[in-house]
N, C-alpha and C. Protein backbone atom coordinates (compact mmCIF):
# COMPACT_ATOMS: atom_id res chain seq x y z
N UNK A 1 -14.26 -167.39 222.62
CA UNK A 1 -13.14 -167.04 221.79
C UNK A 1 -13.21 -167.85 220.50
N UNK A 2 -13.06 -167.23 219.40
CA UNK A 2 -13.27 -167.87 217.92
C UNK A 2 -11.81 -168.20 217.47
N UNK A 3 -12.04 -169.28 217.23
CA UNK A 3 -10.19 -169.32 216.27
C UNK A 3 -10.36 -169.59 214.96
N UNK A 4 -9.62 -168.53 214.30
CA UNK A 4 -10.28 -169.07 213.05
C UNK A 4 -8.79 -169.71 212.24
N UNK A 5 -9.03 -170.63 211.33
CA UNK A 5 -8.22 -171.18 210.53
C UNK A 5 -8.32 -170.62 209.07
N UNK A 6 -6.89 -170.26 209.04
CA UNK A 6 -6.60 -169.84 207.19
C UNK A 6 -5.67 -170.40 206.54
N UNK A 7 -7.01 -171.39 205.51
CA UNK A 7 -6.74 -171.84 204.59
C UNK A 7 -6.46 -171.32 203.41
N UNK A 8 -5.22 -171.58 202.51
CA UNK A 8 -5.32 -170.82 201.15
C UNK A 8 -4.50 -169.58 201.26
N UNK A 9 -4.74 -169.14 200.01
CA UNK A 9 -3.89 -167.91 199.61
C UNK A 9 -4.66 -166.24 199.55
N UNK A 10 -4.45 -165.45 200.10
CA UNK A 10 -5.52 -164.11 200.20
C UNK A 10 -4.79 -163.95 198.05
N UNK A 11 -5.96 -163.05 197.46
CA UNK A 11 -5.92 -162.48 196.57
C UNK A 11 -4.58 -161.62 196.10
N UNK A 12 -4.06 -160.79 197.12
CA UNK A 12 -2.86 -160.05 196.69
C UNK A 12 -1.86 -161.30 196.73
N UNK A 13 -1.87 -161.93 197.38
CA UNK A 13 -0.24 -162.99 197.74
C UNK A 13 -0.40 -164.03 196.40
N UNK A 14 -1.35 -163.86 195.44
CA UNK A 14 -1.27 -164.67 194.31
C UNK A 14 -0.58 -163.52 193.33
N UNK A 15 -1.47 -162.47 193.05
CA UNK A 15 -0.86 -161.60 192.62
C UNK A 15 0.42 -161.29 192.10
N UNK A 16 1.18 -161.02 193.85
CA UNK A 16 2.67 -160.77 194.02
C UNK A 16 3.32 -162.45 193.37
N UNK A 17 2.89 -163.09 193.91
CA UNK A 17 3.87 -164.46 193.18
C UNK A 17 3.73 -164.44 191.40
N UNK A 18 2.41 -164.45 190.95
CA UNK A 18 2.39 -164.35 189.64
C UNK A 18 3.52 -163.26 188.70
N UNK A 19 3.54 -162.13 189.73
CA UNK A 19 4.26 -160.81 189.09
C UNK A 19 5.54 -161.43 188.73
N UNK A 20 5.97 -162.16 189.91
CA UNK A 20 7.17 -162.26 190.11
C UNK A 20 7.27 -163.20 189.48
N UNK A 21 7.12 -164.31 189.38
CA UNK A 21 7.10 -165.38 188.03
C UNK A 21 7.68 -164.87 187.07
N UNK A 22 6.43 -164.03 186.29
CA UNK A 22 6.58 -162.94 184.79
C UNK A 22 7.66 -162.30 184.78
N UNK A 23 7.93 -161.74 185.99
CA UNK A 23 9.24 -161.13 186.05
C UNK A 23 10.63 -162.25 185.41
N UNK A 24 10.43 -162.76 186.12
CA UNK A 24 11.80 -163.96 186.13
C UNK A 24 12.03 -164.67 184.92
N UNK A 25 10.35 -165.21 184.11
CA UNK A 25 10.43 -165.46 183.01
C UNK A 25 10.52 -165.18 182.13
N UNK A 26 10.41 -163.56 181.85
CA UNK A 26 10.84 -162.56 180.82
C UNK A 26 12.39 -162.28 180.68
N UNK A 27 12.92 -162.28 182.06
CA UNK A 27 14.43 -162.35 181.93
C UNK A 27 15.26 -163.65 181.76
N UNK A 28 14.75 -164.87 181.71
CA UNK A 28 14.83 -165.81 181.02
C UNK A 28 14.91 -166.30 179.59
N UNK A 29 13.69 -165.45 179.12
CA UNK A 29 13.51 -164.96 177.53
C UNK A 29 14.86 -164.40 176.78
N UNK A 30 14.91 -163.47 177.64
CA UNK A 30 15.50 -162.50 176.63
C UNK A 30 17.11 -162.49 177.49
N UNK A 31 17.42 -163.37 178.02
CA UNK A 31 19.08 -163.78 178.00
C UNK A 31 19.09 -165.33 176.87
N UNK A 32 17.79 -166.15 176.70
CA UNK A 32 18.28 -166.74 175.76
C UNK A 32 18.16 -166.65 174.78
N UNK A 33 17.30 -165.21 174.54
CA UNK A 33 17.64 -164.58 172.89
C UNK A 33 18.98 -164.15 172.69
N UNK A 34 19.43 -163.43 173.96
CA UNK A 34 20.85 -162.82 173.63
C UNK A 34 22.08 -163.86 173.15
N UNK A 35 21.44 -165.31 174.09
CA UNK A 35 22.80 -166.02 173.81
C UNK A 35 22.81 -166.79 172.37
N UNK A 36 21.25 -166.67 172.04
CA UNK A 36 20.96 -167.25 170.49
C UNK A 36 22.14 -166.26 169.24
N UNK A 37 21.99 -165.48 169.80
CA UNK A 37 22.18 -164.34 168.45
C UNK A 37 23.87 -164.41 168.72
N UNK A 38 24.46 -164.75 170.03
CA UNK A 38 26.00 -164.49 170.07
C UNK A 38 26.40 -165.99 169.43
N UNK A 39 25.70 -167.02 169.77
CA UNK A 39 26.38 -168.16 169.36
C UNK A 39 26.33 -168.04 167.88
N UNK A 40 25.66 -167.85 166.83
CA UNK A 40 24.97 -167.29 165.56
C UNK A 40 26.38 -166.46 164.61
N UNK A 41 26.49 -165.68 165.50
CA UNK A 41 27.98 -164.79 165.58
C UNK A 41 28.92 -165.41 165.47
N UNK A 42 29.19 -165.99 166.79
CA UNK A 42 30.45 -167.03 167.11
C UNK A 42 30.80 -168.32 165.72
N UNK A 43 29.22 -168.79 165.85
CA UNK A 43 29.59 -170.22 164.64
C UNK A 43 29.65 -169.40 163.12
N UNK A 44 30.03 -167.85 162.96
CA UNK A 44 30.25 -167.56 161.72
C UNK A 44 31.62 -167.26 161.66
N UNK A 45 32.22 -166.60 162.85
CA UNK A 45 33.25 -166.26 162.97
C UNK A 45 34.35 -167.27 163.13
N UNK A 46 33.81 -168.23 163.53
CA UNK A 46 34.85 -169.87 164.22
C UNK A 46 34.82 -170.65 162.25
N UNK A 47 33.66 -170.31 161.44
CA UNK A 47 33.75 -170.75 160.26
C UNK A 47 34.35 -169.85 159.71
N UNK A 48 34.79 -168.21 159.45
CA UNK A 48 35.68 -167.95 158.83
C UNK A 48 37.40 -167.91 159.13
N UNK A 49 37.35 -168.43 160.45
CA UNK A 49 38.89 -168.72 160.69
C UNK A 49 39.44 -170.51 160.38
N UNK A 50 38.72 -170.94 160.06
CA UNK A 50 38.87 -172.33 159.22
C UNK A 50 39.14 -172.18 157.93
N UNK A 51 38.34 -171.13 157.49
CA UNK A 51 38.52 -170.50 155.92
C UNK A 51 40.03 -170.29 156.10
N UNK A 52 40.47 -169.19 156.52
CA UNK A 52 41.48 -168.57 156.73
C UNK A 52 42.54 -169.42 157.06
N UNK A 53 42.02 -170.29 157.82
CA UNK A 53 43.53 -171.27 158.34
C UNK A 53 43.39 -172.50 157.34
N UNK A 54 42.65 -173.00 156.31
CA UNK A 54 42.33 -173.57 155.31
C UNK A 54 43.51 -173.01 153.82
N UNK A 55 42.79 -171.63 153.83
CA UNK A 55 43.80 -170.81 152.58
C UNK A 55 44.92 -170.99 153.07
N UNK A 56 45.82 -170.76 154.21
CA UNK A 56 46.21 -170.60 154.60
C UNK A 56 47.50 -172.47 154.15
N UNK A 57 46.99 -173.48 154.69
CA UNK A 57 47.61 -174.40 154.57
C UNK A 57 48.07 -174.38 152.86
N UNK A 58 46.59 -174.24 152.19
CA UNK A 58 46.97 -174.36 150.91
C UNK A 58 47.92 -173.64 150.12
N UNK A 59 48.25 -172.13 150.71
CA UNK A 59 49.33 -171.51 149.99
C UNK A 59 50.36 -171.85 150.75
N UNK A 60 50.79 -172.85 151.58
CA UNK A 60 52.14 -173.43 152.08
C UNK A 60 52.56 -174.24 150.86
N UNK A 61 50.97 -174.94 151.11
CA UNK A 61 51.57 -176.80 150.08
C UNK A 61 51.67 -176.34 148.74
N UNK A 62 51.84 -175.12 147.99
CA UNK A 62 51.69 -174.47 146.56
C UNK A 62 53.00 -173.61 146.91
N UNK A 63 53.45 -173.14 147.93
CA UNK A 63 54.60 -172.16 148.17
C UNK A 63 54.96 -171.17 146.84
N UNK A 64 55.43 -171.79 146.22
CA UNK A 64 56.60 -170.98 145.18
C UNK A 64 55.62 -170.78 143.59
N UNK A 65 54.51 -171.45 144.05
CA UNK A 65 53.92 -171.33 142.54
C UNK A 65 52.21 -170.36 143.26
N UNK A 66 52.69 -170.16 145.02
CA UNK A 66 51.09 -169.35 145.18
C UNK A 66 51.04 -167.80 144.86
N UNK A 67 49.87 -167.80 144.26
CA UNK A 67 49.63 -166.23 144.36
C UNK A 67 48.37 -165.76 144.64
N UNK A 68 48.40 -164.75 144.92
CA UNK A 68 47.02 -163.65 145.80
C UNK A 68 46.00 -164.06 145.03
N UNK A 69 45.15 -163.40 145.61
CA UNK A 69 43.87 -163.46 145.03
C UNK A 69 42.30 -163.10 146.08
N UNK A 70 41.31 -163.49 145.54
CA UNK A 70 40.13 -163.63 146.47
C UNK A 70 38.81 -164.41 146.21
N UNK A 71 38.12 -164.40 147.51
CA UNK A 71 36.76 -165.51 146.92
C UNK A 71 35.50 -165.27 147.82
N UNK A 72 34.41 -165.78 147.57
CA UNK A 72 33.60 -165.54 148.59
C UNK A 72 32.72 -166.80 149.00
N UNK A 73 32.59 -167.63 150.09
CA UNK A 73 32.01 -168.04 150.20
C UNK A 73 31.02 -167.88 150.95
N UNK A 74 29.42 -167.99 150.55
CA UNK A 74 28.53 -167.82 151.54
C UNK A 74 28.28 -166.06 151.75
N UNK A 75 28.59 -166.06 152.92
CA UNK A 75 28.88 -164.38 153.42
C UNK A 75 29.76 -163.70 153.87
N UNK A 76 31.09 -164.71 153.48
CA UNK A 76 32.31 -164.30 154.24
C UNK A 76 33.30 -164.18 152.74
N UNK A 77 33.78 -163.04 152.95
CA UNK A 77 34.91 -162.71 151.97
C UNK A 77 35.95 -163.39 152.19
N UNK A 78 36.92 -163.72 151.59
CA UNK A 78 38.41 -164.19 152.19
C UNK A 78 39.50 -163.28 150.88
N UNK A 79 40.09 -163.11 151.11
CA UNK A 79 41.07 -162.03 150.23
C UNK A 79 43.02 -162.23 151.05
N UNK A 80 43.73 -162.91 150.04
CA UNK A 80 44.83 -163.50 149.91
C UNK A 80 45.71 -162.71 149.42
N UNK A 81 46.91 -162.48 149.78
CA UNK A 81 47.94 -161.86 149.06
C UNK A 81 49.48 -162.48 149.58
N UNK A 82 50.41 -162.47 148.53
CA UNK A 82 51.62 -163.74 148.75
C UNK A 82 52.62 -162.71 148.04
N UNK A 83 53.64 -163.01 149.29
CA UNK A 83 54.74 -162.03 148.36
C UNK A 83 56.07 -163.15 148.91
N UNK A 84 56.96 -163.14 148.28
CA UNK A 84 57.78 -163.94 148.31
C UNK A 84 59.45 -163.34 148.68
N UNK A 85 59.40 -163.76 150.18
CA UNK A 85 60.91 -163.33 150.57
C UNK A 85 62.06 -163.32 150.34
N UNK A 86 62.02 -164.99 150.03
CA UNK A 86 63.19 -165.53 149.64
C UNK A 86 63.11 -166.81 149.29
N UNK A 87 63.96 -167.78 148.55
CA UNK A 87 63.70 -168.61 147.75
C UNK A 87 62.88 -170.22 148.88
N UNK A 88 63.28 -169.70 150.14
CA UNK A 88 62.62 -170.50 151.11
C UNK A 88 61.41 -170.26 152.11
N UNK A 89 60.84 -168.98 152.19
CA UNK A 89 59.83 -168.63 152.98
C UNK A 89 59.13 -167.75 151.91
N UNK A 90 57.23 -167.63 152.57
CA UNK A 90 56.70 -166.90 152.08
C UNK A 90 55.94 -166.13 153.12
N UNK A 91 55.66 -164.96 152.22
CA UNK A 91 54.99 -164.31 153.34
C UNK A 91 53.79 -164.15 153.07
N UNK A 92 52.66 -164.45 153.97
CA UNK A 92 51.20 -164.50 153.68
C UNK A 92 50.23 -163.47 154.66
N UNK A 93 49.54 -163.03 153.67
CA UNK A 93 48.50 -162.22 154.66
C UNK A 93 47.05 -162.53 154.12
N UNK A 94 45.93 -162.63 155.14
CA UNK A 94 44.96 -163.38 154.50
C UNK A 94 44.02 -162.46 155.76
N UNK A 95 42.98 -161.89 154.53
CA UNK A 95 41.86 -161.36 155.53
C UNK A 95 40.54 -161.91 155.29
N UNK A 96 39.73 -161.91 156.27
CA UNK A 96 38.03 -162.31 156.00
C UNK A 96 37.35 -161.60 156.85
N UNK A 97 36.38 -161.32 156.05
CA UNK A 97 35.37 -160.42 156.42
C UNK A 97 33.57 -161.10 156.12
N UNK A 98 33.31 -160.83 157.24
CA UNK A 98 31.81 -161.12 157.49
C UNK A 98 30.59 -160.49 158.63
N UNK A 99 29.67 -160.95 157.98
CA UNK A 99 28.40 -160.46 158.95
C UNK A 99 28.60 -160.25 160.41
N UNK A 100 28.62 -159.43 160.96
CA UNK A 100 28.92 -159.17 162.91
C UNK A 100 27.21 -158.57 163.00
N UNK A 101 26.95 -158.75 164.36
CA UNK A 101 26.18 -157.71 165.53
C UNK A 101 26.35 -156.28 164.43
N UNK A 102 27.18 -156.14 164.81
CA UNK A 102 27.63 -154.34 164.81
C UNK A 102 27.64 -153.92 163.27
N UNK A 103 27.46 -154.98 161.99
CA UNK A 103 28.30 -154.71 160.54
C UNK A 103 29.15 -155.51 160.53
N UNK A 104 29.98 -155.17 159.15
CA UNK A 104 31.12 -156.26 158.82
C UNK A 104 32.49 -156.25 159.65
N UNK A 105 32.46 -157.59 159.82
CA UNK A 105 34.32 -157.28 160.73
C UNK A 105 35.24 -157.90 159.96
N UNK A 106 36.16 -157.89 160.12
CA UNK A 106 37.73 -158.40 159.18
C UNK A 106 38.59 -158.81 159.94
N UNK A 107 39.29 -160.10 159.66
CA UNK A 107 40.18 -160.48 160.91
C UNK A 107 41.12 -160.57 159.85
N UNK A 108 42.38 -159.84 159.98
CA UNK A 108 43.64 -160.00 159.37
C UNK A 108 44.54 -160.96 160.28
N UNK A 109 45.15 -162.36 159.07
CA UNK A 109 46.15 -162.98 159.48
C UNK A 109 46.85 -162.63 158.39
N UNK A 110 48.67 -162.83 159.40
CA UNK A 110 49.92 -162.78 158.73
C UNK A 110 50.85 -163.61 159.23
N UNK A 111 51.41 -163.81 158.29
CA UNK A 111 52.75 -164.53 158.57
C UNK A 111 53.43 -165.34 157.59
N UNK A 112 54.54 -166.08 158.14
CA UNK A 112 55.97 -166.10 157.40
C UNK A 112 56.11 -167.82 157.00
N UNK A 113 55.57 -168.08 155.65
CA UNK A 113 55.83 -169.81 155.63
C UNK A 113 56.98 -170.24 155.47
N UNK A 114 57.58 -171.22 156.25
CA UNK A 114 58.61 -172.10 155.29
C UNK A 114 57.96 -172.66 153.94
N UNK A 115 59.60 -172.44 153.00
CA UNK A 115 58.82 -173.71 151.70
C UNK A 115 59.83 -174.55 151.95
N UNK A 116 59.55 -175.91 151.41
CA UNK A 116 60.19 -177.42 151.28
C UNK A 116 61.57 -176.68 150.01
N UNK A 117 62.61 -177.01 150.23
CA UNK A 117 63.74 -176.92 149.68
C UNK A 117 63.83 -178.08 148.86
């Protein structure tokens, strides 16, 4: 009776592991391309709401002497407009628009300032 001993790996069982490797490491690839390109997105979008909440402070601390307007920095539009309620609040609307995935997006803020009496 022969017994034989097997050492090692037969030819297909390298194969199948290699496939599967490639497999795993291609989908590795290309979820951290995806998350490259969203963060890319994100740190443009998180910088035009600083813009926005930036304009935003500044036509408080100007109240009664702010008026509309627009500007561009970089790749992001920002576009201001101030209308005045009453001799103590203002009303502000402030949009920005920039580079997305999809084309340009626009995030409209609004709202109602106190001014210092």
């Amino acid at each position: 009776m022969r017994i034989s001993l097997r050492i090692g790996y037969t030819l297909i069982e390298t194969v199948v592991a290699v496939f599967l490797f490639s497999v795993g490491a291609l989908g590795l690839v290309a979820t951290s391309a995806i998350v490259g390109r969203e963060l890319n997105v994100n740190a443009t979008r998180e910088r035009a709401g600083r813009i926005a909440a930036t304009r935003l402070e500044m036509l408080r601390s100007m109240c009664r002497s702010a008026m509309s307007g627009r500007e561009k920095l970089g790749q992001i539009e920002s576009e201001w407009s101030v209308g005045i309620s009453d001799s103590y609040h203002l009303n502000v609307m402030e949009s920005t628009t920039y580079p997305a995935r999809q084309g340009l997006r626009t995030d409209v803020y609004r709202g109602t300032l106190p001014c210092a009496p």
